[in-house]
N, C-alpha and C. Protein backbone atom coordinates (compact mmCIF):
# COMPACT_ATOMS: atom_id res chain seq x y z
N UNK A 1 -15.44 -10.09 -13.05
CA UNK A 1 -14.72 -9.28 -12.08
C UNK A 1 -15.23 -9.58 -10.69
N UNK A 2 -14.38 -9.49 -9.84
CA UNK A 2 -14.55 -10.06 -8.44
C UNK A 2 -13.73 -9.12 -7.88
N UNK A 3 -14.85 -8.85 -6.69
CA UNK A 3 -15.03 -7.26 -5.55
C UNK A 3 -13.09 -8.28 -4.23
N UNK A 4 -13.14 -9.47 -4.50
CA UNK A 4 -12.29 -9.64 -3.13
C UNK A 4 -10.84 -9.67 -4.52
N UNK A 5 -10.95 -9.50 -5.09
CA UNK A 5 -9.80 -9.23 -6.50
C UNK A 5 -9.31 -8.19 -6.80
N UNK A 6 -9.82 -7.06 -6.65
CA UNK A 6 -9.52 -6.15 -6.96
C UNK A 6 -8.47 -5.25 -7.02
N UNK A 7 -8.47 -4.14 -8.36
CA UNK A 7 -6.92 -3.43 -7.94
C UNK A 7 -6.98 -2.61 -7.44
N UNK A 8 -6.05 -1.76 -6.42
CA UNK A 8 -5.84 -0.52 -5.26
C UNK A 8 -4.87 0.08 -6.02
N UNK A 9 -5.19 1.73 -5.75
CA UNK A 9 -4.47 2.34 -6.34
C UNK A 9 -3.61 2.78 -5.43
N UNK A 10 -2.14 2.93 -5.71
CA UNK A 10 -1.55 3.16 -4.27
C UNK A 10 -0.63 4.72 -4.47
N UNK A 11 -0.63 5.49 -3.81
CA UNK A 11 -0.54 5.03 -2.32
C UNK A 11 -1.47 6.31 -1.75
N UNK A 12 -2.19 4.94 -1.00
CA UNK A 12 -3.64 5.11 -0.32
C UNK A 12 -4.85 5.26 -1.44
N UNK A 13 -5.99 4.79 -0.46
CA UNK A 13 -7.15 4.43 -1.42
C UNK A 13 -7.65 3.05 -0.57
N UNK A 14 -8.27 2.50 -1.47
CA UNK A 14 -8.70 1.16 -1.44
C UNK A 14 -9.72 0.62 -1.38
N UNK A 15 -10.00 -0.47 -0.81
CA UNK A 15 -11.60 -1.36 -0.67
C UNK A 15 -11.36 -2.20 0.09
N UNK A 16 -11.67 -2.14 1.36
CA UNK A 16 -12.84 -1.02 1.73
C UNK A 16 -12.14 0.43 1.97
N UNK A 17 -13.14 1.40 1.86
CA UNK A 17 -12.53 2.64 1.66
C UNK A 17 -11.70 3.16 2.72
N UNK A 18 -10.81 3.48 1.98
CA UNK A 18 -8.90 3.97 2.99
C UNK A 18 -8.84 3.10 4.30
N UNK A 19 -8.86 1.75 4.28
CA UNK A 19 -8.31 1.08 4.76
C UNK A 19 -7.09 0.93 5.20
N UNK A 20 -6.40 1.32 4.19
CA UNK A 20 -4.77 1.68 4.66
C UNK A 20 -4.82 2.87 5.13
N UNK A 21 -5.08 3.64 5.26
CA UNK A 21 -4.96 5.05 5.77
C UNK A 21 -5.33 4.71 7.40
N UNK A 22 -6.26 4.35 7.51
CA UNK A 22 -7.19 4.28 8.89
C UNK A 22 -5.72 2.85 9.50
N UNK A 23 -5.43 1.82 8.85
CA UNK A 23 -4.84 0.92 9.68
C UNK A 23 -3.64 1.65 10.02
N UNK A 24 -2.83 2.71 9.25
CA UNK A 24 -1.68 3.18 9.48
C UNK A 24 -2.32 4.47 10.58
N UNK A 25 -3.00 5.35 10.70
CA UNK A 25 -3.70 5.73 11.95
C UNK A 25 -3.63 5.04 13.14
N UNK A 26 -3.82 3.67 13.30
CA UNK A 26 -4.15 3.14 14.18
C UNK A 26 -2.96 2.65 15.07
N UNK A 27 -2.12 2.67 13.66
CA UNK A 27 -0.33 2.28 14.10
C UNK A 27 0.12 3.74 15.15
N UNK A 28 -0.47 4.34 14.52
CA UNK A 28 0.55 5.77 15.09
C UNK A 28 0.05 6.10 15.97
N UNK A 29 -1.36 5.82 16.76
CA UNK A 29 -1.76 5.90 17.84
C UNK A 29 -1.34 5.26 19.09
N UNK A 30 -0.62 3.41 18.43
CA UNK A 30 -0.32 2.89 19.64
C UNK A 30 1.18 3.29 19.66
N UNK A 31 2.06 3.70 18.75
CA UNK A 31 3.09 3.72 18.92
C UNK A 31 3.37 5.35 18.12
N UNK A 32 2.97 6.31 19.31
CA UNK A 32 2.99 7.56 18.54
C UNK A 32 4.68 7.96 18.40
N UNK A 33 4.57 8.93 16.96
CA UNK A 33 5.99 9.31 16.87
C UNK A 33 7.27 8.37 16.36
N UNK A 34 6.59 6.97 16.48
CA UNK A 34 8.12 6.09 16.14
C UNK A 34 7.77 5.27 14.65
N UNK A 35 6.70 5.68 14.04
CA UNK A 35 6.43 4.76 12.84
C UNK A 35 7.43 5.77 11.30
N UNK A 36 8.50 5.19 12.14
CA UNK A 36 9.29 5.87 10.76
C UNK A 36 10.42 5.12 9.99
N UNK A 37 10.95 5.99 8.84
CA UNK A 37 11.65 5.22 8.67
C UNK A 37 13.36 5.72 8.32
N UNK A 38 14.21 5.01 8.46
CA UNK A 38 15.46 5.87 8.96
C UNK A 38 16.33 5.60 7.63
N UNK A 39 16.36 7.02 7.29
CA UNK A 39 16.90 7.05 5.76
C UNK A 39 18.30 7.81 5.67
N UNK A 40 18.60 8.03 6.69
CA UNK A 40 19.85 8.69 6.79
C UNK A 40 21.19 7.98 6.28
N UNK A 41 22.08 8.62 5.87
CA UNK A 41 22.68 8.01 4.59
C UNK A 41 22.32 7.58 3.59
N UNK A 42 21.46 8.20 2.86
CA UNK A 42 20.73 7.75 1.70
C UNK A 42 20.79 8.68 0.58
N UNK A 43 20.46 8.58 -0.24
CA UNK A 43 20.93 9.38 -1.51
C UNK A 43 19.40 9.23 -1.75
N UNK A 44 18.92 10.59 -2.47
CA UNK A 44 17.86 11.07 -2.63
C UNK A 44 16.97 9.62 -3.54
N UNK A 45 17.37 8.84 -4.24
CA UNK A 45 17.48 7.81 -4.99
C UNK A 45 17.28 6.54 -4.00
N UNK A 46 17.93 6.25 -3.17
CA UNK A 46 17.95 5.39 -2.23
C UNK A 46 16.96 5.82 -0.90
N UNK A 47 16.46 6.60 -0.59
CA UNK A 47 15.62 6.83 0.42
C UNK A 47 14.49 6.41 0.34
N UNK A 48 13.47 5.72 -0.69
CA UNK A 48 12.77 4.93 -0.09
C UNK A 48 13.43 3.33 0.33
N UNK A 49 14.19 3.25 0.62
CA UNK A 49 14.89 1.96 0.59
C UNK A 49 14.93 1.75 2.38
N UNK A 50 14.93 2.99 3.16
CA UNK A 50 15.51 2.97 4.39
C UNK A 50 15.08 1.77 5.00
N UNK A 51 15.29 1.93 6.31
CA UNK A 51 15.09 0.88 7.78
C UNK A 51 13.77 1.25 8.34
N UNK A 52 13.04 0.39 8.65
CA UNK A 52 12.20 0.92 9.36
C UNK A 52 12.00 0.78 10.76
N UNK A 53 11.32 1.27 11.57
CA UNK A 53 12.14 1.41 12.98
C UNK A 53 10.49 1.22 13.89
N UNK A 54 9.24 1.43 12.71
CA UNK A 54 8.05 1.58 13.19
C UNK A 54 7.50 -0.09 13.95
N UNK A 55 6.36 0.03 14.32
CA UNK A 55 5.89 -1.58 14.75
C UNK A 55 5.22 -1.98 13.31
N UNK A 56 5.03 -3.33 13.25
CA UNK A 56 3.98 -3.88 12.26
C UNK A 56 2.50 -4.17 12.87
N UNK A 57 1.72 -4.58 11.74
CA UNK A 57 0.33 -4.91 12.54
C UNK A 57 0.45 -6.06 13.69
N UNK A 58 1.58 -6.61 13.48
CA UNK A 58 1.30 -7.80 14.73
C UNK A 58 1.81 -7.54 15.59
N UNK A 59 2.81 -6.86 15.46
CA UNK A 59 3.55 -6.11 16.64
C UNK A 59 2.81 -5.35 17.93
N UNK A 60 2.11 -4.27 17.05
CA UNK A 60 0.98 -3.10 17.01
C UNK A 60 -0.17 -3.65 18.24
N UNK A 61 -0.50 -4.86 17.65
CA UNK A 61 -1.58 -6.26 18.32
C UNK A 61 -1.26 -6.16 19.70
N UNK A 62 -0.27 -6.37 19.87
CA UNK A 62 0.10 -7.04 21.41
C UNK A 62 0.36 -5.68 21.87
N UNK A 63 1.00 -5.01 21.74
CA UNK A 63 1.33 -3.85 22.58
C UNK A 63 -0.19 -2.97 22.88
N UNK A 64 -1.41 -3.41 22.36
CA UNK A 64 -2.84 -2.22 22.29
C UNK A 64 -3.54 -2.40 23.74
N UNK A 65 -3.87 -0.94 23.82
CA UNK A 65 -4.04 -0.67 25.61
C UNK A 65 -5.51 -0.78 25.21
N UNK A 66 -5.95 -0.44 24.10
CA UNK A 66 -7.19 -0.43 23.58
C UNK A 66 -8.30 -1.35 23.76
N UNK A 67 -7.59 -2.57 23.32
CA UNK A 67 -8.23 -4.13 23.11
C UNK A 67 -8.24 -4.67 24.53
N UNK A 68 -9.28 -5.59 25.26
CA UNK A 68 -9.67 -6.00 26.01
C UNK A 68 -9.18 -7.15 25.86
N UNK A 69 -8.95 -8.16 24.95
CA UNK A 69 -8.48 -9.05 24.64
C UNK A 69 -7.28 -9.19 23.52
N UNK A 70 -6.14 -10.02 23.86
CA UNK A 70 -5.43 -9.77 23.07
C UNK A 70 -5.66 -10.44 21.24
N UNK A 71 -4.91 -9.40 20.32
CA UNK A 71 -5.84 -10.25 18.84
C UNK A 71 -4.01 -11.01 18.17
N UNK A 72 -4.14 -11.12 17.38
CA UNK A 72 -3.39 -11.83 16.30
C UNK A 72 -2.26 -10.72 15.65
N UNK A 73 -3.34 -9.85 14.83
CA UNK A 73 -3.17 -8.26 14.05
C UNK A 73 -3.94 -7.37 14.69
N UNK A 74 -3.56 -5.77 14.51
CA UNK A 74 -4.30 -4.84 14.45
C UNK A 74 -5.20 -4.97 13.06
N UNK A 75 -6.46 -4.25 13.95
CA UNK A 75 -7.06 -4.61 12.55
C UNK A 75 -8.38 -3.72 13.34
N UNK A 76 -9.41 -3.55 12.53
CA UNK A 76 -10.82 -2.84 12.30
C UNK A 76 -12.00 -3.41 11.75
N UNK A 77 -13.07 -3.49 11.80
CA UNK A 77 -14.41 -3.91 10.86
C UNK A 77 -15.01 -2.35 10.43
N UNK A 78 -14.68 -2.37 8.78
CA UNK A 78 -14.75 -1.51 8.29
C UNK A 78 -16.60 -0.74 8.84
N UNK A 79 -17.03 0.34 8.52
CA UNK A 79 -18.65 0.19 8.85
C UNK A 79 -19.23 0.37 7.32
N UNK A 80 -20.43 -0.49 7.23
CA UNK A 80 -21.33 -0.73 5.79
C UNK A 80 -21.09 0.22 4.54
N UNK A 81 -20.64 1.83 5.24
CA UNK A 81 -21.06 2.65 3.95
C UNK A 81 -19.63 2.21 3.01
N UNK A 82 -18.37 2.10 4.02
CA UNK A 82 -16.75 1.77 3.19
C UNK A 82 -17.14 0.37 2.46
N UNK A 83 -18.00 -0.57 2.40
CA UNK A 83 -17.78 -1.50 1.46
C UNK A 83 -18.93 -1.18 0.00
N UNK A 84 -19.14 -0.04 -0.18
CA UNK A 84 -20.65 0.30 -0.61
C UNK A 84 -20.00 -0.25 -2.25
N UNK A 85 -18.13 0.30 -2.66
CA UNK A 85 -18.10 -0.14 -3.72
C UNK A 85 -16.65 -0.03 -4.27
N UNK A 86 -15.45 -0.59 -4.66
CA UNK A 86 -14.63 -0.39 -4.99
C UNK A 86 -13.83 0.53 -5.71
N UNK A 87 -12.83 1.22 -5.47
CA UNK A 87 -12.11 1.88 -6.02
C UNK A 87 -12.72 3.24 -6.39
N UNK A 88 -13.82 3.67 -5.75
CA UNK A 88 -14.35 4.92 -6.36
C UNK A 88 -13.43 5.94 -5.31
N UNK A 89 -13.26 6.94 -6.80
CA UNK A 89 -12.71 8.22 -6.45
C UNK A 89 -11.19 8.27 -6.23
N UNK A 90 -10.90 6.90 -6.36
CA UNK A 90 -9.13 6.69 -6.15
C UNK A 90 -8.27 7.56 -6.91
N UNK A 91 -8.94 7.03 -8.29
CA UNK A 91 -7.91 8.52 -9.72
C UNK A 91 -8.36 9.14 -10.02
N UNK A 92 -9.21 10.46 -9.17
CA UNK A 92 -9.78 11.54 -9.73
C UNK A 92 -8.79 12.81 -9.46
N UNK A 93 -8.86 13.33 -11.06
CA UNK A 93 -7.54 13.77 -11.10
C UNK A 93 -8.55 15.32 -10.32
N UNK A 94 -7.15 16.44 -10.15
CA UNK A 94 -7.99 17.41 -9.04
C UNK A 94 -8.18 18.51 -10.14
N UNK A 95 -9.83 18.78 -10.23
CA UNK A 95 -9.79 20.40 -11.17
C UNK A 95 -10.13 19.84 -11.69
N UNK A 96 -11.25 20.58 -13.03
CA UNK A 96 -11.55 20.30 -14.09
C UNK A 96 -10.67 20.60 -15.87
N UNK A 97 -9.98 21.56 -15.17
CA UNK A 97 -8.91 22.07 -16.46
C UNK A 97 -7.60 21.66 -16.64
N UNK A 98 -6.77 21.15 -16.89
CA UNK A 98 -5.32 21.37 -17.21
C UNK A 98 -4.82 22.61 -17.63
N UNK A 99 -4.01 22.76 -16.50
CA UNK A 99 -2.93 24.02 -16.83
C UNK A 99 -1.89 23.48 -16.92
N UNK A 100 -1.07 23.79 -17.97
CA UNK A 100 0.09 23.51 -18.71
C UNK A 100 1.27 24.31 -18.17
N UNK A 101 1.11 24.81 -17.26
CA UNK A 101 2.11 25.93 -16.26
C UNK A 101 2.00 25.10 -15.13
N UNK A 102 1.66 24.22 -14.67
CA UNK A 102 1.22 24.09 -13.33
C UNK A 102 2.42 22.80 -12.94
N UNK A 103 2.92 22.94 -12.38
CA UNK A 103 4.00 21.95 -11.68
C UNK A 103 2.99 20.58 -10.64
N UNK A 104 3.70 19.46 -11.48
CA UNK A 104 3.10 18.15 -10.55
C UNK A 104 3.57 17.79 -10.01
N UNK A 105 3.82 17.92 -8.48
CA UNK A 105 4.43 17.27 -7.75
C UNK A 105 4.02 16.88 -6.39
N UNK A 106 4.41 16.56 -5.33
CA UNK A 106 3.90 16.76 -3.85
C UNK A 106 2.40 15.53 -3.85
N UNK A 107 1.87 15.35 -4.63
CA UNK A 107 1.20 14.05 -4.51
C UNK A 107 1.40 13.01 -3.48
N UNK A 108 2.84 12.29 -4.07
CA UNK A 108 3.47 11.63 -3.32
C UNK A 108 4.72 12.13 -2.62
N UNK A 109 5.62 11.30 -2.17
CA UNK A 109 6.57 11.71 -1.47
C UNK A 109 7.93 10.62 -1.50
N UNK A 110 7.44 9.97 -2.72
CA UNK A 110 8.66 9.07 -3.56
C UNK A 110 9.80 9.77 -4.42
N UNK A 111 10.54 9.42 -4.32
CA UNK A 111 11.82 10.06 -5.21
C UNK A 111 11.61 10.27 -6.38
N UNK A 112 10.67 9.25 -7.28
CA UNK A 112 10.70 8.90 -8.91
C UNK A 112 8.78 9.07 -8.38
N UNK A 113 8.43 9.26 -10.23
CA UNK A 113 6.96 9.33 -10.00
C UNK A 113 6.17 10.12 -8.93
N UNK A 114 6.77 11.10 -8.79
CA UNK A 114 5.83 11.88 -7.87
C UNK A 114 4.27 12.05 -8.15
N UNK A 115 3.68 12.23 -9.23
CA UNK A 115 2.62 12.44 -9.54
C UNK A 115 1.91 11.40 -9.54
N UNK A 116 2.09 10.00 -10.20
CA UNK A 116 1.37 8.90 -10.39
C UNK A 116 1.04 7.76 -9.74
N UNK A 117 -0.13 7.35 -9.57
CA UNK A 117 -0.72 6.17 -8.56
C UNK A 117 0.33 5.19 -9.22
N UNK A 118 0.31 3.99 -8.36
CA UNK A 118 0.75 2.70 -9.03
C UNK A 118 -0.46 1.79 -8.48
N UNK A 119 -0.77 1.20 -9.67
CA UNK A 119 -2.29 -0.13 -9.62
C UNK A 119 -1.41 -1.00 -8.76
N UNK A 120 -2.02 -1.87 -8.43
CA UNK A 120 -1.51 -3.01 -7.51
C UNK A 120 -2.72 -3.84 -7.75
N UNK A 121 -2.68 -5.04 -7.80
CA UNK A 121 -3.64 -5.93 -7.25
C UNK A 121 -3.30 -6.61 -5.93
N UNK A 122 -4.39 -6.53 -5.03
CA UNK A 122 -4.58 -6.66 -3.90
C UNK A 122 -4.21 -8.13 -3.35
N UNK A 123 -5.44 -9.04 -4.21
CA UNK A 123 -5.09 -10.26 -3.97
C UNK A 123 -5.04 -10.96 -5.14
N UNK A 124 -3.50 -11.85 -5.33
CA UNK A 124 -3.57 -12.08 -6.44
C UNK A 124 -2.88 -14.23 -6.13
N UNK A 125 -1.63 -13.67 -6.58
CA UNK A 125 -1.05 -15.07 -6.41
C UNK A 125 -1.79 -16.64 -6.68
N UNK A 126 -2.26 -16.38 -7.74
CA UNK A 126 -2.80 -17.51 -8.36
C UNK A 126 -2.93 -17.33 -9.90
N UNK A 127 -2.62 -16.28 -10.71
CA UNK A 127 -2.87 -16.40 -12.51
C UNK A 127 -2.28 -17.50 -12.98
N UNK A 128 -2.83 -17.49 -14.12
CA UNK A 128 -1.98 -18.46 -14.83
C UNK A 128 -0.72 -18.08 -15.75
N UNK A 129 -1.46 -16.75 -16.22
CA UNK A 129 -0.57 -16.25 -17.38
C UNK A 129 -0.47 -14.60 -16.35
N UNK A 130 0.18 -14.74 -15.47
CA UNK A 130 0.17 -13.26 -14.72
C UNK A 130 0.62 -12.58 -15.30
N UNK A 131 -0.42 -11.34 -15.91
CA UNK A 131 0.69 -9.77 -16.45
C UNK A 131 1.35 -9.41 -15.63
N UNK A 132 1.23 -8.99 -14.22
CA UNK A 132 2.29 -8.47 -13.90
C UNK A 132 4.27 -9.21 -13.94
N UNK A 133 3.92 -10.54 -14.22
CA UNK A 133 5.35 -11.28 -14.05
C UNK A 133 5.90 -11.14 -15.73
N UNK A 134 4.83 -10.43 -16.69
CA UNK A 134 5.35 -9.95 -17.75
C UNK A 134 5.89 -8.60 -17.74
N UNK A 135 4.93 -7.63 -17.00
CA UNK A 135 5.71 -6.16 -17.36
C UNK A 135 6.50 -5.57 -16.21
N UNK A 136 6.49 -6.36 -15.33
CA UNK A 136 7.92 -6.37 -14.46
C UNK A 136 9.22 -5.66 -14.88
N UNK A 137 9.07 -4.34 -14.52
CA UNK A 137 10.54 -3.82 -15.52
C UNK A 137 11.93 -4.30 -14.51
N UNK A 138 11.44 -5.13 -13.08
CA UNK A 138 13.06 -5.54 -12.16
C UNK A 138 13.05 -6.75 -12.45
N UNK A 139 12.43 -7.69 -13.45
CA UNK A 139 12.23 -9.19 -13.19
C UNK A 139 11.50 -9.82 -11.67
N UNK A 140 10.97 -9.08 -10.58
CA UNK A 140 11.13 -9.09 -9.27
C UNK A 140 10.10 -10.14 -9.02
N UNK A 141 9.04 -10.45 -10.09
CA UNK A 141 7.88 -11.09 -9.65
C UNK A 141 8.43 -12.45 -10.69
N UNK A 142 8.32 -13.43 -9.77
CA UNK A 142 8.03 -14.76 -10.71
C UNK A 142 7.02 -15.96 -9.78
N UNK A 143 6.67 -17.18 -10.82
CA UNK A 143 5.74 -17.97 -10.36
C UNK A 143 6.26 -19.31 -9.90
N UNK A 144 6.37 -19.86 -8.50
CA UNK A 144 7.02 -20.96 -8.33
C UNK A 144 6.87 -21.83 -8.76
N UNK A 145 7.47 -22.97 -9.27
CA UNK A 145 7.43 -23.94 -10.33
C UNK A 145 6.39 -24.87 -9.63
N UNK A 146 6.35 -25.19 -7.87
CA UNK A 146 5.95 -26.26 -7.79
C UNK A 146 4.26 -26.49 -7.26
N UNK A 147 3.93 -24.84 -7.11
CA UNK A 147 2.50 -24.32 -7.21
C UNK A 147 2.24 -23.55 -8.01
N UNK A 148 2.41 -22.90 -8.62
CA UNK A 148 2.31 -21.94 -9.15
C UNK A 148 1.80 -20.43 -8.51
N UNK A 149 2.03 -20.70 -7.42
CA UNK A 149 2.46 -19.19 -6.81
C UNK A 149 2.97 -18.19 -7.47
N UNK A 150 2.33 -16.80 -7.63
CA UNK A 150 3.19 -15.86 -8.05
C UNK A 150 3.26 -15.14 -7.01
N UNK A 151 4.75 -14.54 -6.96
CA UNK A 151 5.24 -14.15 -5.93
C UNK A 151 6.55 -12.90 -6.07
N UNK A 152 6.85 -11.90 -5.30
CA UNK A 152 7.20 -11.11 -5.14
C UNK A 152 8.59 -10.98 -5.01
N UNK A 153 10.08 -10.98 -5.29
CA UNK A 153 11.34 -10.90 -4.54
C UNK A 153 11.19 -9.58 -4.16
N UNK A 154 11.44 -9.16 -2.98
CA UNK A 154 11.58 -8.25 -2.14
C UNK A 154 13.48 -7.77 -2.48
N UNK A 155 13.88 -8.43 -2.60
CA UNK A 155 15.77 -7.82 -3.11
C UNK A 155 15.87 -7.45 -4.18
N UNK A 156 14.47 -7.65 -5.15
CA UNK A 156 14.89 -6.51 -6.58
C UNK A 156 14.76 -6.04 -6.83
């Protein structure tokens, strides 16, 4: 197992610790109020699908009143204690008891799966025999024939 391999549980978490949390912070600082996304006309089903209207990290880059010099990406150097160790505390479920009355929801803020992380691997695009291009329930991930890249369709 290898620490630059690793899987993130999403959404939010990570390694180094909440990395995504802190880079999407950093978005909404330079561009407060507009990191959204425009779902109007959408069917409760279709709303994570919207437009997004926010900047990206490179975008983010050039526009920072912050930086003295201009960079590439927004970006951060995490400090020592966030790399101390991967994935701790990502799926700790909340409470020690299950109540069987208790409604799961509000976790997330996805249409489907409200309650449940989705694993991701972080950095991958090199298996040989990639599970994920097996349990793919959209077909969306396949491996290009002429590297063997595995890779993502974004249209499925």
């Amino acid at each position: 197992y290898m620490w630059w391999n690793n899987v993130e549980s999403k959404p939010y978490g990570g390694y180094p610790h909440h990395w995504d949390a802190k880079l999407l912070d950093m978005l909404e600082q330079i561009n407060p109020g507009k990191q959204a996304w425009d779902v109007r006309n959408k069917t409760l089903r279709e709303a994570c699908f919207g437009t997004f209207n926010g900047m990206t990290i490179f975008e983010a880059a050039a526009n920072n009143p912050h930086q003295a010099e201009p960079q590439a990406a927004l970006g951060y150097l995490p400090a020592d204690n966030e790399w101390r160790s991967p994935n701790i505390h990502e799926d700790t479920a909340s409470g020690t008891h299950f109540n069987k009355d208790r409604q799961f929801g509000g976790s997330t803020q996805l249409p489907q799966h409200k309650v449940w992380f989705f694993h991701l691997a972080r950095l991958c695009n090199h298996c040989t025999y990639p599970g994920c291009l097996a349990s793919c329930p959209r077909n969306a991930i396949y491996k290009r024939p002429e590297d063997g890249i595995v890779l993502i369709d974004q249209n499925r």
